[in-house]
Protein backbone atom coordinates (compact mmCIF):
# COMPACT_ATOMS: atom_id res chain seq x y z
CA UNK A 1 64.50 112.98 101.35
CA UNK A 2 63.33 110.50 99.36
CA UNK A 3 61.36 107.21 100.49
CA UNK A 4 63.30 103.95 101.07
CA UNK A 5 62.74 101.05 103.30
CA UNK A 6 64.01 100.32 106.61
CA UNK A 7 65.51 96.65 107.42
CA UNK A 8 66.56 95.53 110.84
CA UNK A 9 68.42 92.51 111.02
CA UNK A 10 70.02 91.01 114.35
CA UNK A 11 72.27 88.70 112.75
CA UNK A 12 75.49 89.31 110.16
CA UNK A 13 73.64 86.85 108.16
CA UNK A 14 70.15 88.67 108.20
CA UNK A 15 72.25 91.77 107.24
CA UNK A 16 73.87 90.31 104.15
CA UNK A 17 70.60 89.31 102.97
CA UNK A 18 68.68 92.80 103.35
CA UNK A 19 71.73 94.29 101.62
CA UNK A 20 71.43 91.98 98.85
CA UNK A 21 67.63 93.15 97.89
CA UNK A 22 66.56 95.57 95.34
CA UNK A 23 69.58 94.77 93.28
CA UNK A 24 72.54 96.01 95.97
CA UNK A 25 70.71 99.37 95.90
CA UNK A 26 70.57 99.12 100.03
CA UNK A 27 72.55 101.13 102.36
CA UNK A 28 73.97 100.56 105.49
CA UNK A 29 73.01 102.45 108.60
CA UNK A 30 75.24 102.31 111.39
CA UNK A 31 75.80 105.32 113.72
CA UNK A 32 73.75 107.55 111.14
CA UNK A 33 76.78 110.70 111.51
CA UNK A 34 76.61 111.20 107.61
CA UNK A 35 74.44 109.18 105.90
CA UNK A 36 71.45 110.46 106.51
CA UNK A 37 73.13 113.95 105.34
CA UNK A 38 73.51 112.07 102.51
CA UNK A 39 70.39 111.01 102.08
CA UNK A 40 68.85 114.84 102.96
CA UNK A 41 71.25 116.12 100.21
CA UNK A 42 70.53 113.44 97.55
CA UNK A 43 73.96 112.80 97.15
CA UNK A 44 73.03 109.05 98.11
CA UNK A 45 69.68 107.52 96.85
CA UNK A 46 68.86 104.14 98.14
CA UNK A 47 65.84 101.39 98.04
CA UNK A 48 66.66 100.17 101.72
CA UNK A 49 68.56 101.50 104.68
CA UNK A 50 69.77 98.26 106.44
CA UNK A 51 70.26 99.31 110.52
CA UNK A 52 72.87 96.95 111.67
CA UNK A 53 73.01 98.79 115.50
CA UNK A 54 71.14 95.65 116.66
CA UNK A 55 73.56 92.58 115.82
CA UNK A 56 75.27 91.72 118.67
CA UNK A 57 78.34 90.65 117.26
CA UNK A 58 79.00 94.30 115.54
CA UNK A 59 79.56 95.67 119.31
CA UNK A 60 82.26 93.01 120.49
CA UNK A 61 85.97 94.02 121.74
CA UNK A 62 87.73 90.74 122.38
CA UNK A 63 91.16 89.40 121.77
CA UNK A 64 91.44 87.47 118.68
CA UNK A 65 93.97 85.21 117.06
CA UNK A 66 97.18 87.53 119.30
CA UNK A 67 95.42 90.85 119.05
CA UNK A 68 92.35 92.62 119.17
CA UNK A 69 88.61 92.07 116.91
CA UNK A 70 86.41 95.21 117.10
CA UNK A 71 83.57 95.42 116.03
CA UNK A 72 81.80 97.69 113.48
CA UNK A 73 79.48 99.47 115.58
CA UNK A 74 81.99 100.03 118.61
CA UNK A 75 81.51 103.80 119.33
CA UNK A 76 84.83 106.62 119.43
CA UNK A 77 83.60 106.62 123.20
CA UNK A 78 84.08 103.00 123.74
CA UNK A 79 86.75 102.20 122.14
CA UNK A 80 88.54 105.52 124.27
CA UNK A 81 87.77 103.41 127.42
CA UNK A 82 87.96 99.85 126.74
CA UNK A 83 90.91 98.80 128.09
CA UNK A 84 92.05 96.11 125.47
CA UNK A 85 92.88 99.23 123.62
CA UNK A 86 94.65 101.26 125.87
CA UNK A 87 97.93 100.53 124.35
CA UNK A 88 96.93 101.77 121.25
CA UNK A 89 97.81 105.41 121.39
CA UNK A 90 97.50 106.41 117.79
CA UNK A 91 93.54 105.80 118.00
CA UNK A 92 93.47 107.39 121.27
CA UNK A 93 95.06 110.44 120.40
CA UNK A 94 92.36 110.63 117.19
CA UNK A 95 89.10 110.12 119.60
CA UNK A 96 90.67 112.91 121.70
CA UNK A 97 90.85 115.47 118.64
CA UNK A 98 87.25 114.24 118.10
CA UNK A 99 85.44 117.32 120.45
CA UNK A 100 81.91 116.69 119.35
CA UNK A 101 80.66 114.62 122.00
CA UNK A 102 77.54 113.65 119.22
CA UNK A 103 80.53 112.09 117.40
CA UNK A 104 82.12 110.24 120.51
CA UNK A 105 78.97 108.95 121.24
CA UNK A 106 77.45 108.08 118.28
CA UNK A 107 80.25 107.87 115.94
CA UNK A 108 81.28 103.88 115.14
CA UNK A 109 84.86 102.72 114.33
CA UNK A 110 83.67 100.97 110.45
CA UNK A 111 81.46 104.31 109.87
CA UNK A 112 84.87 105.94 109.96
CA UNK A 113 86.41 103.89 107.44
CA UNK A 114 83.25 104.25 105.33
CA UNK A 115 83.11 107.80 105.56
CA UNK A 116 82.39 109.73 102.29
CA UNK A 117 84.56 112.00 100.96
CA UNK A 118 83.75 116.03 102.29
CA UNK A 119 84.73 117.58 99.28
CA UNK A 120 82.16 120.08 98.84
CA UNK A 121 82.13 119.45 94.66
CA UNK A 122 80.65 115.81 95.28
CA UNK A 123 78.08 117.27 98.69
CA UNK A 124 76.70 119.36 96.03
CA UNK A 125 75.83 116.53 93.94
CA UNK A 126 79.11 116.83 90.59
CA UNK A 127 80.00 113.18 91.91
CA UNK A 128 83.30 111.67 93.47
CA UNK A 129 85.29 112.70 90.57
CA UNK A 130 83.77 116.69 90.57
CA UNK A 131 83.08 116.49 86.61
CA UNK A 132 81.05 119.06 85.06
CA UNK A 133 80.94 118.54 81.00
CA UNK A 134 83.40 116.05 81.37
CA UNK A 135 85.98 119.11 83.36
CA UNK A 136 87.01 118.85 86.87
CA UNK A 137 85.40 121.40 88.73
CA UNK A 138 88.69 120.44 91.19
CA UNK A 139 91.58 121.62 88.76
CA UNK A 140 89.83 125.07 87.48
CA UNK A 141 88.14 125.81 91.34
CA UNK A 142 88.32 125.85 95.03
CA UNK A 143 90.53 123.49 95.69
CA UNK A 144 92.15 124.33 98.82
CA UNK A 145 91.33 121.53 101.07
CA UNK A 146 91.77 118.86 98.19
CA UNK A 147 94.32 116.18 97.71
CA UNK A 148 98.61 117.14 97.82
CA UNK A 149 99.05 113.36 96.97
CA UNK A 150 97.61 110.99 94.14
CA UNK A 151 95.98 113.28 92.67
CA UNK A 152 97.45 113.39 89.11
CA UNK A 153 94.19 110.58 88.31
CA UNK A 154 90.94 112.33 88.20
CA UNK A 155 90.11 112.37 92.03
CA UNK A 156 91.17 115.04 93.58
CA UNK A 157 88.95 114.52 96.74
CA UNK A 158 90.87 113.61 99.99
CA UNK A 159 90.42 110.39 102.43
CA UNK A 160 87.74 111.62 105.38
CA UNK A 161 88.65 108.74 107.39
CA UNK A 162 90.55 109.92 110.62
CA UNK A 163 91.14 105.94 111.85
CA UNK A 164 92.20 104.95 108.58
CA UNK A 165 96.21 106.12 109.03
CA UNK A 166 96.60 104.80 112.48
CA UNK A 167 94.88 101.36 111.80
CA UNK A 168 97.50 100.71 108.54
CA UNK A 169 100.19 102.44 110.71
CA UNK A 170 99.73 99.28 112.78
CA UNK A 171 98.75 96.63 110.07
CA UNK A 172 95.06 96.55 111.08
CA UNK A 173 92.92 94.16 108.62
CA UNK A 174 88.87 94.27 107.90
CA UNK A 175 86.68 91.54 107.83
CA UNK A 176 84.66 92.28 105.00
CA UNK A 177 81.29 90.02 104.82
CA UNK A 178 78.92 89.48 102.11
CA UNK A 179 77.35 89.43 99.31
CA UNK A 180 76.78 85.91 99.97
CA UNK A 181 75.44 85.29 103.88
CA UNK A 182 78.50 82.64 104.32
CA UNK A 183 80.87 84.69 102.73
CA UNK A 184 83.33 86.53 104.96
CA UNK A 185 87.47 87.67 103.87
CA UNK A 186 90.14 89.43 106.71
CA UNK A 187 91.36 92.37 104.16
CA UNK A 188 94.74 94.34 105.10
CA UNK A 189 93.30 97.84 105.58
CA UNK A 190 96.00 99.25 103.30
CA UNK A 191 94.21 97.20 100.38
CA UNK A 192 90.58 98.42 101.06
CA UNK A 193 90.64 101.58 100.02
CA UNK A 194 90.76 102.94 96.09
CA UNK A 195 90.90 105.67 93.94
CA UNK A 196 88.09 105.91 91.42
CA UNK A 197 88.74 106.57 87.75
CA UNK A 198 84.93 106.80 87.27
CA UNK A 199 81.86 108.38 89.00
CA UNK A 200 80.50 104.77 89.14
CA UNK A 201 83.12 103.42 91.29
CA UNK A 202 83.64 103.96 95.01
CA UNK A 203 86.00 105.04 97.68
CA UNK A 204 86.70 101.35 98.67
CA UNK A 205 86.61 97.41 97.82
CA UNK A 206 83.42 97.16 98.99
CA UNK A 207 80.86 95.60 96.30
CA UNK A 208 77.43 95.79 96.78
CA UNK A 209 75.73 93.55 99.29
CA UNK A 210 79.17 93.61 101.24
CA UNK A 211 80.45 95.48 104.39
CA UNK A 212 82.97 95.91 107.19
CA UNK A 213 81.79 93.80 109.97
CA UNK A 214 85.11 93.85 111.88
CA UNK A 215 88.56 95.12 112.44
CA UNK A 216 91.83 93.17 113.70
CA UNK A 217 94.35 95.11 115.27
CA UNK A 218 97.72 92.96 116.05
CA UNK A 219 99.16 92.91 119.95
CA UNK A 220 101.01 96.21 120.63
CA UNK A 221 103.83 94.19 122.07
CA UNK A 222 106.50 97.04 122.55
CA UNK A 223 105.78 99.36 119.59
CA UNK A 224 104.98 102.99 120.37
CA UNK A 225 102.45 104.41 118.63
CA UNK A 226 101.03 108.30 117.96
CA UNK A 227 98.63 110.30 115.66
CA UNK A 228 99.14 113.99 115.03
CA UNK A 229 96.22 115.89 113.29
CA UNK A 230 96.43 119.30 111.90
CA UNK A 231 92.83 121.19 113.09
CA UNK A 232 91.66 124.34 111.78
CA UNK A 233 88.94 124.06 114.34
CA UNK A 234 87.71 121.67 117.28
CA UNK A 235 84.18 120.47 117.52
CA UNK A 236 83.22 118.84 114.04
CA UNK A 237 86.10 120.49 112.41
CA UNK A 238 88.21 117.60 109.88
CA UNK A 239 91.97 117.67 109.61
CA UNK A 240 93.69 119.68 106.95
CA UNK A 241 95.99 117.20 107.24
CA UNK A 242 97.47 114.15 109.27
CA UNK A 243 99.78 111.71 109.94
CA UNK A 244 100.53 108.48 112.29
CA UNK A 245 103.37 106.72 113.52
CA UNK A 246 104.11 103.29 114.83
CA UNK A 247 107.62 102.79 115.86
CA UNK A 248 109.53 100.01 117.72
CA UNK A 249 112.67 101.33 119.50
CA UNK A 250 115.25 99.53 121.02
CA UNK A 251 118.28 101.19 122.91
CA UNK A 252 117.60 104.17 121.67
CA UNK A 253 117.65 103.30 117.73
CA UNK A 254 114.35 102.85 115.58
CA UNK A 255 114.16 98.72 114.40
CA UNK A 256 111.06 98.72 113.00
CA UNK A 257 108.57 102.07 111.29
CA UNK A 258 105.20 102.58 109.61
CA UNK A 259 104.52 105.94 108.48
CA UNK A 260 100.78 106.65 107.02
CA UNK A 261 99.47 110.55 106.20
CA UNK A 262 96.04 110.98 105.95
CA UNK A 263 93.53 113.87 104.76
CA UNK A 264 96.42 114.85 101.85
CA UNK A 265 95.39 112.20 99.15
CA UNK A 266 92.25 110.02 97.42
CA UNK A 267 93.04 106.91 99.98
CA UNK A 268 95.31 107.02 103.08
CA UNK A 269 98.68 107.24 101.76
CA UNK A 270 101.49 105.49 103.43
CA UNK A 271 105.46 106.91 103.27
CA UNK A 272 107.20 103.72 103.18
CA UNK A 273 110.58 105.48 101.98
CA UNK A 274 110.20 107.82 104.91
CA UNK A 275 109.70 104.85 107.59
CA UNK A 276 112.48 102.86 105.99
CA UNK A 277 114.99 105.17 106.08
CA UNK A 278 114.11 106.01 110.09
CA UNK A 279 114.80 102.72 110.56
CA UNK A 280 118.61 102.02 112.46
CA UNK A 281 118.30 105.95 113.22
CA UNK A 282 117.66 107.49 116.91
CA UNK A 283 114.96 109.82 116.73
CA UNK A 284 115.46 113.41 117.87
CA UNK A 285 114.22 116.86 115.96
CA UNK A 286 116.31 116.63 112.81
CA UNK A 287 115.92 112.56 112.16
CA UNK A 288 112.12 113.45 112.60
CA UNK A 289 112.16 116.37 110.16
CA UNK A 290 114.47 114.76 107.68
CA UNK A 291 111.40 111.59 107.50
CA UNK A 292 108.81 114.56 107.03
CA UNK A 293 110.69 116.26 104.35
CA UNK A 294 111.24 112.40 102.63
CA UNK A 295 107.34 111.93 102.97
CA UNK A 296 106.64 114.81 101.37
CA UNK A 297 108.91 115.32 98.81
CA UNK A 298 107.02 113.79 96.20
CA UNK A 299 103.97 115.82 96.99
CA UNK A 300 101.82 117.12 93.87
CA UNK A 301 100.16 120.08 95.11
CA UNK A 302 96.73 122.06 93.01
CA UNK A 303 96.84 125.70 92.31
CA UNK A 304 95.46 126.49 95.98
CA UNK A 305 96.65 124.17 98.57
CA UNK A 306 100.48 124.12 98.47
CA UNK A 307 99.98 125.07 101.86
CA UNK A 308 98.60 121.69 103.03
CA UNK A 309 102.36 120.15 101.97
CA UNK A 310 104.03 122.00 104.74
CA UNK A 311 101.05 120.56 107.23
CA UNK A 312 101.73 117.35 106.01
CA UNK A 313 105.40 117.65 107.16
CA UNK A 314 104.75 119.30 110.32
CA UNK A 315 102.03 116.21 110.71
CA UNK A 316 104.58 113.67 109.75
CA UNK A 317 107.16 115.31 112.00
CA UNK A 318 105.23 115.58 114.97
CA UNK A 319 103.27 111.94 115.06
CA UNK A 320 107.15 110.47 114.97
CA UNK A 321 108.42 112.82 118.09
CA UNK A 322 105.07 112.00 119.69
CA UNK A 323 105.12 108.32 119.33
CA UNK A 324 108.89 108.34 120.48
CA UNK A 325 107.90 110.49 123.78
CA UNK A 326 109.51 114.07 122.59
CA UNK A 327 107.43 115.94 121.37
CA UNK A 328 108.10 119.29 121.99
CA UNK A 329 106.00 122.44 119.97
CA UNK A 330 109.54 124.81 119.90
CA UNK A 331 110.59 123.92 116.28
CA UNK A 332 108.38 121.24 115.54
């Protein structure tokens, strides 16, 4: 590992201004899951690592403006048991898929969202875009756990985030601070995320000196919410694939839907034709699989992971049965 400098702030402002030394060549430590993988690997080189685990308002869960503000450092384990969140079964049902109790403990809610890509092209140092000569190592390669979706650019990698398709599902937004100490913007989550076109770009908005310092999550109210996740493994095993639902239902007929798969493309990809047409239908085991085969349909798979369409259905499929209460596995 190479040398770097450690900062610890205790204010968001302190932070922003340890970031913004050595030219934005800083990096942010929060629950420490993957970066310092990263660092070990050499896949990320920094001047600074700024630890942010002592500002107290990066721990908060309070109700904000008719919903909830989280905090970037709020752990998988706390956010499973606070109970301003305990109508918010989509990230539930994620933290429960999460077996590793090092992750539940340690894991943080932003370091999610932040999470770099595990395509094992860019661990082993070819970059985001798996480029060697100018050729993606992607299209003539393993590719069997790469992206179904969005992929016709030249990332190929998929989305690691596991929070990232529930959060949009329910119209979460990110506070985004920085680069300047005063400077703070709330940022739809569905807009934070990108797919690069160049090894010098990133996996989301984020500019350096900036980070996530918060997340809004609107009141539940009456919608029903699920996330389905398609493991190989359990312990610290990542989805092949995934998908969440949120769903309002009234008298039996779906009035409002948000559809989001996750794991299958370069950024969380929502299936807005999918949710709009399961709007004004009751949901049962063909209106289910007839939004799967919609959110899928326009799926691009690789040479090796065709497969990972069908999971993406299945995903889609089940998150919608779950989050309507009928989820059964015979013919799901």
């Amino acid at each position: 590992m190479r040398p770097f400098e450690y900062a610890r702030p205790e204010t968001e402002a302190e932070a922003i201004e340890f970031l913004n030394d050595h030219g934005g060549q800083t990096a942010v430590l929060a629950g420490g899951t993957d970066l310092l993988n990263l660092l070990k690997a050499d896949v990320v080189t920094t001047q600074r690592v700024v630890d942010i685990k002592h500002v107290p308002s990066f721990h908060e869960v309070v109700p904000e403006q008719g919903g909830v503000k989280i905090g970037a450092l709020v752990t998988l384990e706390e956010l499973h048991d606070h109970p301003l969140l305990a109508e918010y079964r989509s990230l539930l049902d994620v933290i429960d898929g999460v077996r590793a109790i090092q992750i539940q403990s340690s894991g943080t809610l932003a370091g999610d969202l932040c999470h770099h890509p595990n395509c094992w092209y860019y661990r082993n140092g070819y970059g985001l875009l798996a480029l060697e000569k100018g050729e993606s190592l992607v299209t003539s390669g393993d590719n069997r756990y790469h992206a179904v979706f969005g992929n016709q650019g030249p990332a190929k990698f998929v989305s690691a985030s596991r929070f990232a398709p529930g959060l949009i599902a329910w119209g979460a937004k990110v506070r985004v601070i920085g680069p300047q100490p005063t400077e703070a913007e709330w940022v739809p989550l569905e807009y934070f995320f990108i797919t690069p076109r160049t090894n010098q770009q990133g996996t989301t908005i984020l500019k350096p000196g900036q980070m996530i310092s918060h997340v809004w999550l609107p009141d539940p109210g009456v919608t029903r919410s699920a996330t389905y996740e398609v493991l190989q493994l359990e312990g610290l095993d990542w989805p092949l694939a995934a998908a969440a639902a949120c769903l309002q239902i009234e008298g039996g007929t779906v009035r409002q839907a948000r559809l989001v798969m996750g794991h299958v493309a370069p950024v969380p990809w929502i299936a807005s034709d999918a949710a709009r047409w399961l709007v004004g239908q009751s949901v049962n085991e063909e209106t289910a699989g007839m939004a799967a085969d919609m959110a899928v349909s326009r799926a691009t798979p690789l040479s090796q992971n065709e497969y990972k369409v069908q999971l993406a259905r299945t995903a889609v499929k089940r998150a919608i049965l779950k989050a309507a209460g009928l989820l059964t596995m015979e013919g799901a």
